[in-house]
Every structure is written in C-alpha cells, then in structure tokens.
N, C-alpha and C. Protein backbone atom coordinates (compact mmCIF):
# COMPACT_ATOMS: atom_id res chain seq x y z
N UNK A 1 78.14 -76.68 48.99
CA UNK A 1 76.98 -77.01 48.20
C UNK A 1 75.76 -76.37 48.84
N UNK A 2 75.00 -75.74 48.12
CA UNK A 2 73.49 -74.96 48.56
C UNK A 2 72.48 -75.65 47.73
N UNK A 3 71.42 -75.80 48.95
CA UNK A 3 70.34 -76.49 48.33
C UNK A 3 69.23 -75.38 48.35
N UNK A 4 68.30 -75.27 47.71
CA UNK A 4 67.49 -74.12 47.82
C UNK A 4 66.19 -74.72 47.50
N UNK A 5 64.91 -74.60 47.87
CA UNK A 5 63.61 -75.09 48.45
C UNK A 5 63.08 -73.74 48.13
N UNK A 6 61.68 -74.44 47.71
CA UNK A 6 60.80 -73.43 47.52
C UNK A 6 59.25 -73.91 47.16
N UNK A 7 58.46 -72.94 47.85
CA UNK A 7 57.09 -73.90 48.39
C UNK A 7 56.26 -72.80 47.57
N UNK A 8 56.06 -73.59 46.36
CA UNK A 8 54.93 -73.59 45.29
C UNK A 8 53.17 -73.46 45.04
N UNK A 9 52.46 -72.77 45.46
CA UNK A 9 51.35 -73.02 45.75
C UNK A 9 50.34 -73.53 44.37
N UNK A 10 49.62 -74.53 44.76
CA UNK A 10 48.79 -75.43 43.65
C UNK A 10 48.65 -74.39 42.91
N UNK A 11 47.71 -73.62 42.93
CA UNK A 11 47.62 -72.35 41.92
C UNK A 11 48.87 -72.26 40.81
N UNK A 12 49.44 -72.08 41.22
CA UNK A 12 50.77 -71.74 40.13
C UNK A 12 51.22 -73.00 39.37
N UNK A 13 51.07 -74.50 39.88
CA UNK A 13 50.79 -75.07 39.20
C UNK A 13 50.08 -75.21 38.32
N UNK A 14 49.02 -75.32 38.62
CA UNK A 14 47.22 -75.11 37.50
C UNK A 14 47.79 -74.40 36.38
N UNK A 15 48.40 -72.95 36.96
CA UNK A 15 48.57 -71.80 36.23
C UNK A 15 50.08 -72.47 35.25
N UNK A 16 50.87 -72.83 35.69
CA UNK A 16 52.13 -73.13 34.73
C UNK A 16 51.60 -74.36 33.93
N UNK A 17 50.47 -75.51 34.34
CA UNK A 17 50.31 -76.37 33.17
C UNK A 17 49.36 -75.97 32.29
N UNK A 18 48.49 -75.19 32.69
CA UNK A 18 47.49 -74.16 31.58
C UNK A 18 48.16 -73.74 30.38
N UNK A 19 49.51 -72.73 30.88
CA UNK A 19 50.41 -71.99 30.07
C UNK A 19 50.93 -72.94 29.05
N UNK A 20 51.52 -74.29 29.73
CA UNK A 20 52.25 -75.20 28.84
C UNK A 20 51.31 -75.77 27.79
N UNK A 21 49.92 -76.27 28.39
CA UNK A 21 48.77 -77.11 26.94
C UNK A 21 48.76 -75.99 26.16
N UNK A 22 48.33 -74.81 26.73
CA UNK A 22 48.19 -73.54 25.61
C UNK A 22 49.26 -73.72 24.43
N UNK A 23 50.74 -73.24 24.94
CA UNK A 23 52.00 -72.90 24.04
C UNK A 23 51.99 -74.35 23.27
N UNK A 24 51.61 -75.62 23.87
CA UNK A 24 51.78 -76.96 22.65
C UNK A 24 50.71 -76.45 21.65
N UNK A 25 49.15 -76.03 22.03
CA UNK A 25 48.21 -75.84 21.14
C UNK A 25 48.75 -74.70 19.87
N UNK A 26 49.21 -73.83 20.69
CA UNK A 26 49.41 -72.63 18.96
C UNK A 26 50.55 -73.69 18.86
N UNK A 27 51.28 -74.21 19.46
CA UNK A 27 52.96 -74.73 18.26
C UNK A 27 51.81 -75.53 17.02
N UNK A 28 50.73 -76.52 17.63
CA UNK A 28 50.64 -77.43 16.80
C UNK A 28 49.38 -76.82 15.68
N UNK A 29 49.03 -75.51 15.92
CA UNK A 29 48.05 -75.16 15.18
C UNK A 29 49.05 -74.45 14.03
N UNK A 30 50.47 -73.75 14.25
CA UNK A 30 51.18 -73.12 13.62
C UNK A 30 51.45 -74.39 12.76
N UNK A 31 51.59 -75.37 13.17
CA UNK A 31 52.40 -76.46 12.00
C UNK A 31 51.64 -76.98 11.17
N UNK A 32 50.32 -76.88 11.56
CA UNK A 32 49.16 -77.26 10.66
C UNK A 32 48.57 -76.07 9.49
N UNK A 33 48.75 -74.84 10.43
CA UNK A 33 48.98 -74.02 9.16
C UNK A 33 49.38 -73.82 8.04
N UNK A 34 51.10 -74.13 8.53
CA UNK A 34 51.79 -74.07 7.80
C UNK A 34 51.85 -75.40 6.44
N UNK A 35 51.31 -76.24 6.99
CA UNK A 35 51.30 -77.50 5.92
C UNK A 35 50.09 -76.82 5.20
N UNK A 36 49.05 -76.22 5.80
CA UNK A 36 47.79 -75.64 4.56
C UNK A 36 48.46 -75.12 3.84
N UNK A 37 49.44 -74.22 3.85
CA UNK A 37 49.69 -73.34 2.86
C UNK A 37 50.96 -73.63 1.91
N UNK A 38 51.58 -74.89 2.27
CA UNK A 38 52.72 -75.66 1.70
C UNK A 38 51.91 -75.72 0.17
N UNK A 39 52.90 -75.52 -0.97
CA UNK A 39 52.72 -76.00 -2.34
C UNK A 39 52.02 -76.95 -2.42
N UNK A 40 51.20 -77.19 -3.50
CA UNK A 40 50.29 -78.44 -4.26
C UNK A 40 51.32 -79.39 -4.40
N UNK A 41 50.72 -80.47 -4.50
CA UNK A 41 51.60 -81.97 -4.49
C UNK A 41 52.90 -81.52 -5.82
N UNK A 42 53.54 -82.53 -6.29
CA UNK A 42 54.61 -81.99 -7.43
C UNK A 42 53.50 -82.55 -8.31
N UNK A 43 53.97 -81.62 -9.59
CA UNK A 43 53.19 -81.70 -10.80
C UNK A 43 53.83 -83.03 -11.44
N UNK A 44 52.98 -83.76 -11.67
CA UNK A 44 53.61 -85.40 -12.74
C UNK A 44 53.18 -85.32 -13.51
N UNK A 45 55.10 -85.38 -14.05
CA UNK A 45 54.77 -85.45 -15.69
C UNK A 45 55.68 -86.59 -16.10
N UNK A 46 55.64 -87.83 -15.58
CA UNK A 46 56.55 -88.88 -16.00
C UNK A 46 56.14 -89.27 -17.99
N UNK A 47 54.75 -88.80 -18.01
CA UNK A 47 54.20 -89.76 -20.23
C UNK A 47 53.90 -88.16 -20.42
N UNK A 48 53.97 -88.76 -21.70
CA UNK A 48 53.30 -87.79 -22.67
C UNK A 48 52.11 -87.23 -22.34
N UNK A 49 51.60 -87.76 -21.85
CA UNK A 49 49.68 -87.66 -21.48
C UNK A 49 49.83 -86.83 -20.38
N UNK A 50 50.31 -86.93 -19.27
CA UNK A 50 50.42 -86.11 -18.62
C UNK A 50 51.39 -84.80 -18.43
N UNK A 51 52.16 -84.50 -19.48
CA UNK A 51 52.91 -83.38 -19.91
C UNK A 51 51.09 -82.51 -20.61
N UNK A 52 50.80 -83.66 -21.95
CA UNK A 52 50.06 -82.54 -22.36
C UNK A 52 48.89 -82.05 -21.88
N UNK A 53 48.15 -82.80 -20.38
CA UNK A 53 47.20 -82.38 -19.23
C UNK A 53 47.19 -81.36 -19.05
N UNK A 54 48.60 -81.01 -18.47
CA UNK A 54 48.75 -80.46 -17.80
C UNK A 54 48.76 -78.94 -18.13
N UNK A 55 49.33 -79.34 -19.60
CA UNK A 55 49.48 -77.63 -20.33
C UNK A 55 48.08 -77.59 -20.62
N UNK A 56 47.17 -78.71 -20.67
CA UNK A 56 45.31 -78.20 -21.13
C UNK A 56 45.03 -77.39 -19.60
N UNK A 57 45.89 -78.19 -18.92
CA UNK A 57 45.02 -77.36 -17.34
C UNK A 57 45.23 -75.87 -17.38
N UNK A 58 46.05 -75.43 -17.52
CA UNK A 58 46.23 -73.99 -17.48
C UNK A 58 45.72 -73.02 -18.57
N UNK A 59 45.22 -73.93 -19.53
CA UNK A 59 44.30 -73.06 -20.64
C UNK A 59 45.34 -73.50 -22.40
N UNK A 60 46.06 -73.74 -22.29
CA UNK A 60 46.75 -73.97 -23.36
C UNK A 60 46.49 -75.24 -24.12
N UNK A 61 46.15 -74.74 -25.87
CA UNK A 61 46.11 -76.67 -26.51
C UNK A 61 47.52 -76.34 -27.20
N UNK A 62 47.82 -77.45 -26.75
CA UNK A 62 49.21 -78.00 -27.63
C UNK A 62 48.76 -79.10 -28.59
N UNK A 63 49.69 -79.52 -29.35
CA UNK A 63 50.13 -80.68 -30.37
C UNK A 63 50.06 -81.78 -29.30
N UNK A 64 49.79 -82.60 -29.86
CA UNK A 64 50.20 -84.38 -28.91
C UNK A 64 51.39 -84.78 -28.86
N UNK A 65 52.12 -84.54 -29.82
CA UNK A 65 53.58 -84.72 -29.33
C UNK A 65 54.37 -83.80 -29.35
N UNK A 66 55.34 -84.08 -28.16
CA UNK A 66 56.43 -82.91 -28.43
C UNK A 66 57.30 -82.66 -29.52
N UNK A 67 57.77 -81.94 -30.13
CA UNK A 67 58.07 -81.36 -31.23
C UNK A 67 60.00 -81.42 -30.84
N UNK A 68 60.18 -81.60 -29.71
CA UNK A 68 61.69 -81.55 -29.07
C UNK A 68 61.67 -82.16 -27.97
N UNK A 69 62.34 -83.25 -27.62
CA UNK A 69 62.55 -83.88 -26.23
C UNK A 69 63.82 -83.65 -25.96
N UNK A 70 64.47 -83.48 -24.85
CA UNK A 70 66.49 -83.21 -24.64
C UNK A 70 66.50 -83.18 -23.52
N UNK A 71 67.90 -83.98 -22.97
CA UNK A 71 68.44 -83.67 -21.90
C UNK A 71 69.49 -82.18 -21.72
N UNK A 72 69.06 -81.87 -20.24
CA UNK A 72 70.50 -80.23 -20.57
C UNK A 72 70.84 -80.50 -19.05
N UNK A 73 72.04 -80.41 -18.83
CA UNK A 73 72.24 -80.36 -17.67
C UNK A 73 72.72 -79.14 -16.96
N UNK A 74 71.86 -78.27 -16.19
CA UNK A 74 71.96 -76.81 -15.26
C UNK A 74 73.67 -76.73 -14.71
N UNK A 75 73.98 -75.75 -14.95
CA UNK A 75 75.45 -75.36 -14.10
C UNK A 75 75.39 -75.48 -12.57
N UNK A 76 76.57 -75.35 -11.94
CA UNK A 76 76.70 -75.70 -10.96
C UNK A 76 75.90 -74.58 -10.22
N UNK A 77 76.65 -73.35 -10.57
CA UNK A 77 76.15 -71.88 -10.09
C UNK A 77 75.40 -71.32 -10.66
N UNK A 78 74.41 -70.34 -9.95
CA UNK A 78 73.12 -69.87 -10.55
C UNK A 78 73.93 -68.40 -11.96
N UNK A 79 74.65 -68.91 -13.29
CA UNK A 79 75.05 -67.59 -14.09
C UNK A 79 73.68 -67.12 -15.17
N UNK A 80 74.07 -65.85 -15.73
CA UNK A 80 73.06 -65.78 -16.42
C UNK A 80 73.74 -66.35 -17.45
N UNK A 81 72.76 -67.01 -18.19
CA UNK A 81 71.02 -66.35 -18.71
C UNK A 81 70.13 -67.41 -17.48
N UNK A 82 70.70 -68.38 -16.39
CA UNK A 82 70.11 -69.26 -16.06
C UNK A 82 69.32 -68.12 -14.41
N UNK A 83 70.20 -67.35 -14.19
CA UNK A 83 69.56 -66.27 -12.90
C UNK A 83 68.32 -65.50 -13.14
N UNK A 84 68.15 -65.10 -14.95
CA UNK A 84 66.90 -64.37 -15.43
C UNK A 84 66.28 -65.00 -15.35
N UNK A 85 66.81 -66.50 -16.43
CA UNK A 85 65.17 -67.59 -16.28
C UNK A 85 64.53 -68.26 -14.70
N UNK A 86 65.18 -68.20 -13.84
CA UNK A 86 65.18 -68.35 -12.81
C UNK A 86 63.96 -67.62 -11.93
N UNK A 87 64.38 -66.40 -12.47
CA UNK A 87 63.37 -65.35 -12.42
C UNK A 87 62.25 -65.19 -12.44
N UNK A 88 61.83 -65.67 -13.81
CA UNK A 88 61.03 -66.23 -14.47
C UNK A 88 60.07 -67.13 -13.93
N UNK A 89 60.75 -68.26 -13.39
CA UNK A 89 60.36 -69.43 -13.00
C UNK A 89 59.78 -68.83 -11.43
N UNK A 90 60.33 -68.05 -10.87
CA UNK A 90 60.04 -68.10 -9.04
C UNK A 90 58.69 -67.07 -9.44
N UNK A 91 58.85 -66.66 -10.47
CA UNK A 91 57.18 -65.80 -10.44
C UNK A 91 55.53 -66.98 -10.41
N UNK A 92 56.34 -68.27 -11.23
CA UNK A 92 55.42 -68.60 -11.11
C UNK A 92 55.09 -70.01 -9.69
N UNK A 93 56.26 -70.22 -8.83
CA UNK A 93 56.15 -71.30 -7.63
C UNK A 93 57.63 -72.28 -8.24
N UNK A 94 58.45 -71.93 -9.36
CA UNK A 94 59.55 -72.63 -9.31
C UNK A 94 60.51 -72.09 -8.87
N UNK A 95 61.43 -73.08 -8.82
CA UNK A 95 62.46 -72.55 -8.31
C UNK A 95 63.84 -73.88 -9.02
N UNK A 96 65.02 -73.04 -9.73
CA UNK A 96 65.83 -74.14 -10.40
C UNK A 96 66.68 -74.63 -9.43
N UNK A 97 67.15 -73.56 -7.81
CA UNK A 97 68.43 -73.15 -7.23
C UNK A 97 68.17 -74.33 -7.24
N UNK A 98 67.45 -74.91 -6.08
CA UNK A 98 68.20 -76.73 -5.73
C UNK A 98 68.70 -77.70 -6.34
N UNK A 99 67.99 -77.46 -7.70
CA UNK A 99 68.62 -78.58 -8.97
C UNK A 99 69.86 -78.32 -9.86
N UNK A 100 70.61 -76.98 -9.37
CA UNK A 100 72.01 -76.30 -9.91
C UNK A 100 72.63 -77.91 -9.80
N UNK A 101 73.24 -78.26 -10.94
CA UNK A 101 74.15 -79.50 -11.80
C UNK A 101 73.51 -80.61 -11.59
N UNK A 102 72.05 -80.72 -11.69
CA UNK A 102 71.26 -81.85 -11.97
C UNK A 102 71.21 -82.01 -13.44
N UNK A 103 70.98 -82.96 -13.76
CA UNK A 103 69.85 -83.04 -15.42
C UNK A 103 68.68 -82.97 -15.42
N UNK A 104 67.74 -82.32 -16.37
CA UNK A 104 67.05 -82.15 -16.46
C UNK A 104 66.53 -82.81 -17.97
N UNK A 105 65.17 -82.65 -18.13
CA UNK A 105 64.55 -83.24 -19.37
C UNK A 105 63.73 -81.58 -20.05
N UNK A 106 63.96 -81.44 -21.29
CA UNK A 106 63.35 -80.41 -21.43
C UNK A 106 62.16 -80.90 -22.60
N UNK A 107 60.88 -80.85 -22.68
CA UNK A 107 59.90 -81.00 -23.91
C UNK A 107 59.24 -79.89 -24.16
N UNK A 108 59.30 -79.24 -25.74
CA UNK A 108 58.62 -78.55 -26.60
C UNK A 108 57.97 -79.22 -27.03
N UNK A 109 56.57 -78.52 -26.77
CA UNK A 109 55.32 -78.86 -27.45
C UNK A 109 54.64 -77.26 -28.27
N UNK A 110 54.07 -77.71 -29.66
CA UNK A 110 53.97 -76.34 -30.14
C UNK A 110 52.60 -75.98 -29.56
N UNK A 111 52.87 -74.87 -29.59
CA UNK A 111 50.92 -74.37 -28.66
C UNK A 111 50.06 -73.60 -29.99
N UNK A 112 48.87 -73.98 -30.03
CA UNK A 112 48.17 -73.91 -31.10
C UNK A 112 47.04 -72.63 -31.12
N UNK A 113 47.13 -71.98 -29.64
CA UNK A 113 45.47 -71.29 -29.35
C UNK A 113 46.41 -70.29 -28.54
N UNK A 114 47.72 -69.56 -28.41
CA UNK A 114 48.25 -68.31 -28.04
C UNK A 114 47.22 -67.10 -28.98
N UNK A 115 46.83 -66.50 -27.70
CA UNK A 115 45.89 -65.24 -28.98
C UNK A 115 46.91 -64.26 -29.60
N UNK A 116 46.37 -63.74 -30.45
CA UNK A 116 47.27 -63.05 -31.33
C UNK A 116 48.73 -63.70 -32.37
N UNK A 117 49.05 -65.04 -31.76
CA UNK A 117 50.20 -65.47 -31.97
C UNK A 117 49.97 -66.34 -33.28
N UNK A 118 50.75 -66.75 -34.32
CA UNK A 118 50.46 -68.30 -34.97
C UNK A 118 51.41 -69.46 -34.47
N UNK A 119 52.73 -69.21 -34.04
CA UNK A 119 53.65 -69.46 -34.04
C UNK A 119 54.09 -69.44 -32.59
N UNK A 120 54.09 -70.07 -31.40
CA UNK A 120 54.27 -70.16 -29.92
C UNK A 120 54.71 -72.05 -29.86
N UNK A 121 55.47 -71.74 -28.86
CA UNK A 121 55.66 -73.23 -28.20
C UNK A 121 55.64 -73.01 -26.67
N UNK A 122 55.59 -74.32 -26.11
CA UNK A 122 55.78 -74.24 -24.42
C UNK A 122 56.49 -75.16 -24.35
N UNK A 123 57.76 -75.13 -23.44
CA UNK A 123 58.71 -75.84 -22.68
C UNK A 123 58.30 -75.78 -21.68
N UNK A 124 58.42 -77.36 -21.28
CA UNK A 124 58.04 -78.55 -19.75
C UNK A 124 59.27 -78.90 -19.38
N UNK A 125 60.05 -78.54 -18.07
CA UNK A 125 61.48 -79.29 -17.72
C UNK A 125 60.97 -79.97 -16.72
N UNK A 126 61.47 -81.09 -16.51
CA UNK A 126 61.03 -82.53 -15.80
C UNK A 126 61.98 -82.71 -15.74
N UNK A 127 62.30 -83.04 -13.87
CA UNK A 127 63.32 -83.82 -13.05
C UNK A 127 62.72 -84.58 -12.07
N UNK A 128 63.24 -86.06 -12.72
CA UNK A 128 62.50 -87.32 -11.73
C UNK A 128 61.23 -87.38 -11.95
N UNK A 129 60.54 -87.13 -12.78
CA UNK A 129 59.31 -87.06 -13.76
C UNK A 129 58.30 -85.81 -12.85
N UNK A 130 58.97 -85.09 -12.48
CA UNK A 130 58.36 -83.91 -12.31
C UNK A 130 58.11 -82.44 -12.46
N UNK A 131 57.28 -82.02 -13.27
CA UNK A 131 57.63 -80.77 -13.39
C UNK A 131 58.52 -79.97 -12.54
N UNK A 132 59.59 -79.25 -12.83
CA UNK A 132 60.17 -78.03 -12.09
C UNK A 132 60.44 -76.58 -12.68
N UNK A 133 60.05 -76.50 -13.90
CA UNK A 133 59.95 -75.68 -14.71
C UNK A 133 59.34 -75.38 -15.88
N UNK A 134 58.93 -74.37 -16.42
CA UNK A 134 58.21 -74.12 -17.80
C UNK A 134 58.38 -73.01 -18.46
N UNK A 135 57.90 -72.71 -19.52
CA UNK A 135 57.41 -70.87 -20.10
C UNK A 135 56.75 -71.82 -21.48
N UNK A 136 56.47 -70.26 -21.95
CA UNK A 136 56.10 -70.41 -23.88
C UNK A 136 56.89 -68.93 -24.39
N UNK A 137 57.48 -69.68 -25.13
CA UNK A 137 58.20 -68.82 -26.14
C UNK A 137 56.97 -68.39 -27.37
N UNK A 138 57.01 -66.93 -28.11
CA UNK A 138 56.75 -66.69 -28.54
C UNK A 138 58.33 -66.35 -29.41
N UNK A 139 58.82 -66.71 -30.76
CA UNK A 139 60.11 -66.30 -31.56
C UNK A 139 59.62 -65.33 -32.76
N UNK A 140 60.40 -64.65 -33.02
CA UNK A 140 60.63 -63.10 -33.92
C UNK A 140 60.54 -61.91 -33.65
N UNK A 141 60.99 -60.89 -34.55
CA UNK A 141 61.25 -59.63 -33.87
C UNK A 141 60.54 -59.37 -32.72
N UNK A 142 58.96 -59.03 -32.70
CA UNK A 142 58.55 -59.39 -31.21
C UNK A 142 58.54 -60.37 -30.46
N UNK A 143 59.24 -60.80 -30.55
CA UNK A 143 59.18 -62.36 -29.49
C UNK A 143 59.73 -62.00 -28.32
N UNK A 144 58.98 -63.37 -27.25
CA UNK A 144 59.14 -62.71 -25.87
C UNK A 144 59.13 -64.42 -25.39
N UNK A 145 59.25 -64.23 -24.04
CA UNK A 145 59.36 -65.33 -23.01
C UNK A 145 58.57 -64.93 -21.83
N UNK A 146 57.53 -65.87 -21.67
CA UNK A 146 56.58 -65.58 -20.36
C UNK A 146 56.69 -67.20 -19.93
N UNK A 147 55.63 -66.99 -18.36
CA UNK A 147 55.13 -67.87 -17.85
C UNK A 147 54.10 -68.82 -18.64
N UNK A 148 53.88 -69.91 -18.00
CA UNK A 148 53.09 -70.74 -18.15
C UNK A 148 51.42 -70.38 -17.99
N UNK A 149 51.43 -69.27 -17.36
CA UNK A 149 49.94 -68.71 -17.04
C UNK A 149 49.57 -68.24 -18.08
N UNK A 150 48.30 -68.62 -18.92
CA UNK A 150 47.25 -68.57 -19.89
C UNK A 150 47.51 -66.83 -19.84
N UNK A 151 47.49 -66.27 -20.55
CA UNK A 151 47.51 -64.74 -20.94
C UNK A 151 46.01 -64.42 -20.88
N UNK A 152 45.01 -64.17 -20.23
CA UNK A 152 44.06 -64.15 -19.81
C UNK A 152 43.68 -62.16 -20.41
N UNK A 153 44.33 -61.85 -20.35
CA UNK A 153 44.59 -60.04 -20.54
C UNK A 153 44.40 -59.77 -22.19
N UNK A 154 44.74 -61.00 -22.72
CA UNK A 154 45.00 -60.69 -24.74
C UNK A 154 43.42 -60.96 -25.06
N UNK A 155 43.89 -60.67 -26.19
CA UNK A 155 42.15 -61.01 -27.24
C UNK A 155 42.33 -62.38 -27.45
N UNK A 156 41.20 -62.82 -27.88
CA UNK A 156 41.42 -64.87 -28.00
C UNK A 156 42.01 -64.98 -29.41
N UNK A 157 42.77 -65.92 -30.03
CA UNK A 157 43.11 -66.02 -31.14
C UNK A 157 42.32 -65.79 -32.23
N UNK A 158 43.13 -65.03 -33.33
CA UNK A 158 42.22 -65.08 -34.31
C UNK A 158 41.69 -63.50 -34.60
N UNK A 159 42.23 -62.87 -33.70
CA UNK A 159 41.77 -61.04 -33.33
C UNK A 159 40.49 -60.73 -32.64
N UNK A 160 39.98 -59.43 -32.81
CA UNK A 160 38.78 -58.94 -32.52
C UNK A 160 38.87 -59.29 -30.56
C-alpha cells in the first residue's frame, strides 16, 4: 500500500475555489438562459372562448362556433400524410412526434377575414385542453394548407 502526500500552497487553494464559484456561476447562468428562451406557457384552449382568442390573437376572425368538433386518434408511427403535416406544424413551434397514438380533439372554425379568400377555415387540435396543433385550409382548385400565422404578405380582404 502507498500513501502519497502532497503540500498544497494556500494560493492554489484561493485559486481552485475561485475556479469552482466561477464554473457553478456560468452552470447556473446557462440554466437560466436556457429557461429564457424555453417556449411560452402551453396555449389553453380547454372552452370555446378560448379556442376563438386565440385565433383573434394571431390576426384571424372566425365564427363563434366551431363548424366541426372530432376526436382522431394519431398513429403510432410518424406515416405520411401525418410526417408532411408534421412539417407543417414544427415551422410553426409544434411538434405531433410525442403525441404519436394519443387522441386528440380537432375544431373547425370558419375564418371570415382570409384576404383574397371567401371560403377558409382554421383547425385547433387540443390535447388535455391544449393547443398542439393548427393550420387554415383554404379548399379548391387553388387550395392550399398553411400555418396559423396571419398572411401578413396578401392584400386585406376584399382586393385592392
């Protein structure tokens, strides 16, 4: 058995507990960072009232009631068409992967003020009364599927 000794001078102490408050200070400034930049609380949408808030918050008037309420329940595995909409969704801060073979709640509400459009709806999917997903369909030959973000780029309804 070897014992081994070794004579430390205060200095290097000072100097090794300096080093250590330092390395706790960035750990705990990194974790505080990181919570700044963590997602906004979850979006609640348990009533009606706050489904249709929420689509006023982003610039959209809808109808007061939804026009379609349904349960659908997501596949186990991410297949398409659920990997495109998926897609879709991570452009705007969602994400479906974690909820693969949950249920979900889906509500259409028709949207009234799409520019250029007459005819648009927006789907709200709510799990555990929280938003986790959305778009607005626009249907017919040009019809398309976007985000939830107000089209800010079009003319306002109505032309010109």
């Amino acid at each position: 058995m070897f014992i081994v000794t070794a004579k430390v001078p205060k200095r290097r102490y000072f100097l090794l507990g300096a080093l250590a408050v330092l390395a706790i200070a960035v750990s705990v400034l990194c974790i505080k960072k990181d919570g700044a930049q963590s997602p906004e609380a979850p979006l609640r949408a348990e009533t009606n009232e706050q489904r249709v808030a929420y689509l006023s918050s982003l610039g959209w008037e809808v109808e007061s009631e939804p026009i379609e309420a349904l349960r659908l329940t997501l596949p186990a595995e991410l297949v398409e068409p659920y990997r495109s909409y998926n897609e879709l969704q991570l452009k705007q801060g969602f994400d479906l992967t974690p909820l693969l073979g949950e249920t979900l709640e889906r509500c259409t509400y028709t949207v009234t003020n799409y520019p250029g459009r007459s005819v648009c709806q927006a789907d709200l999917y709510i799990y555990d009364g929280t938003v986790v997903a959305g778009d607005v369909i626009c249907p017919g030959a040009d019809g398309f599927i976007a985000t939830l973000e107000f089209p800010a780029d079009l003319p306002p309804a109505g032309g010109k």
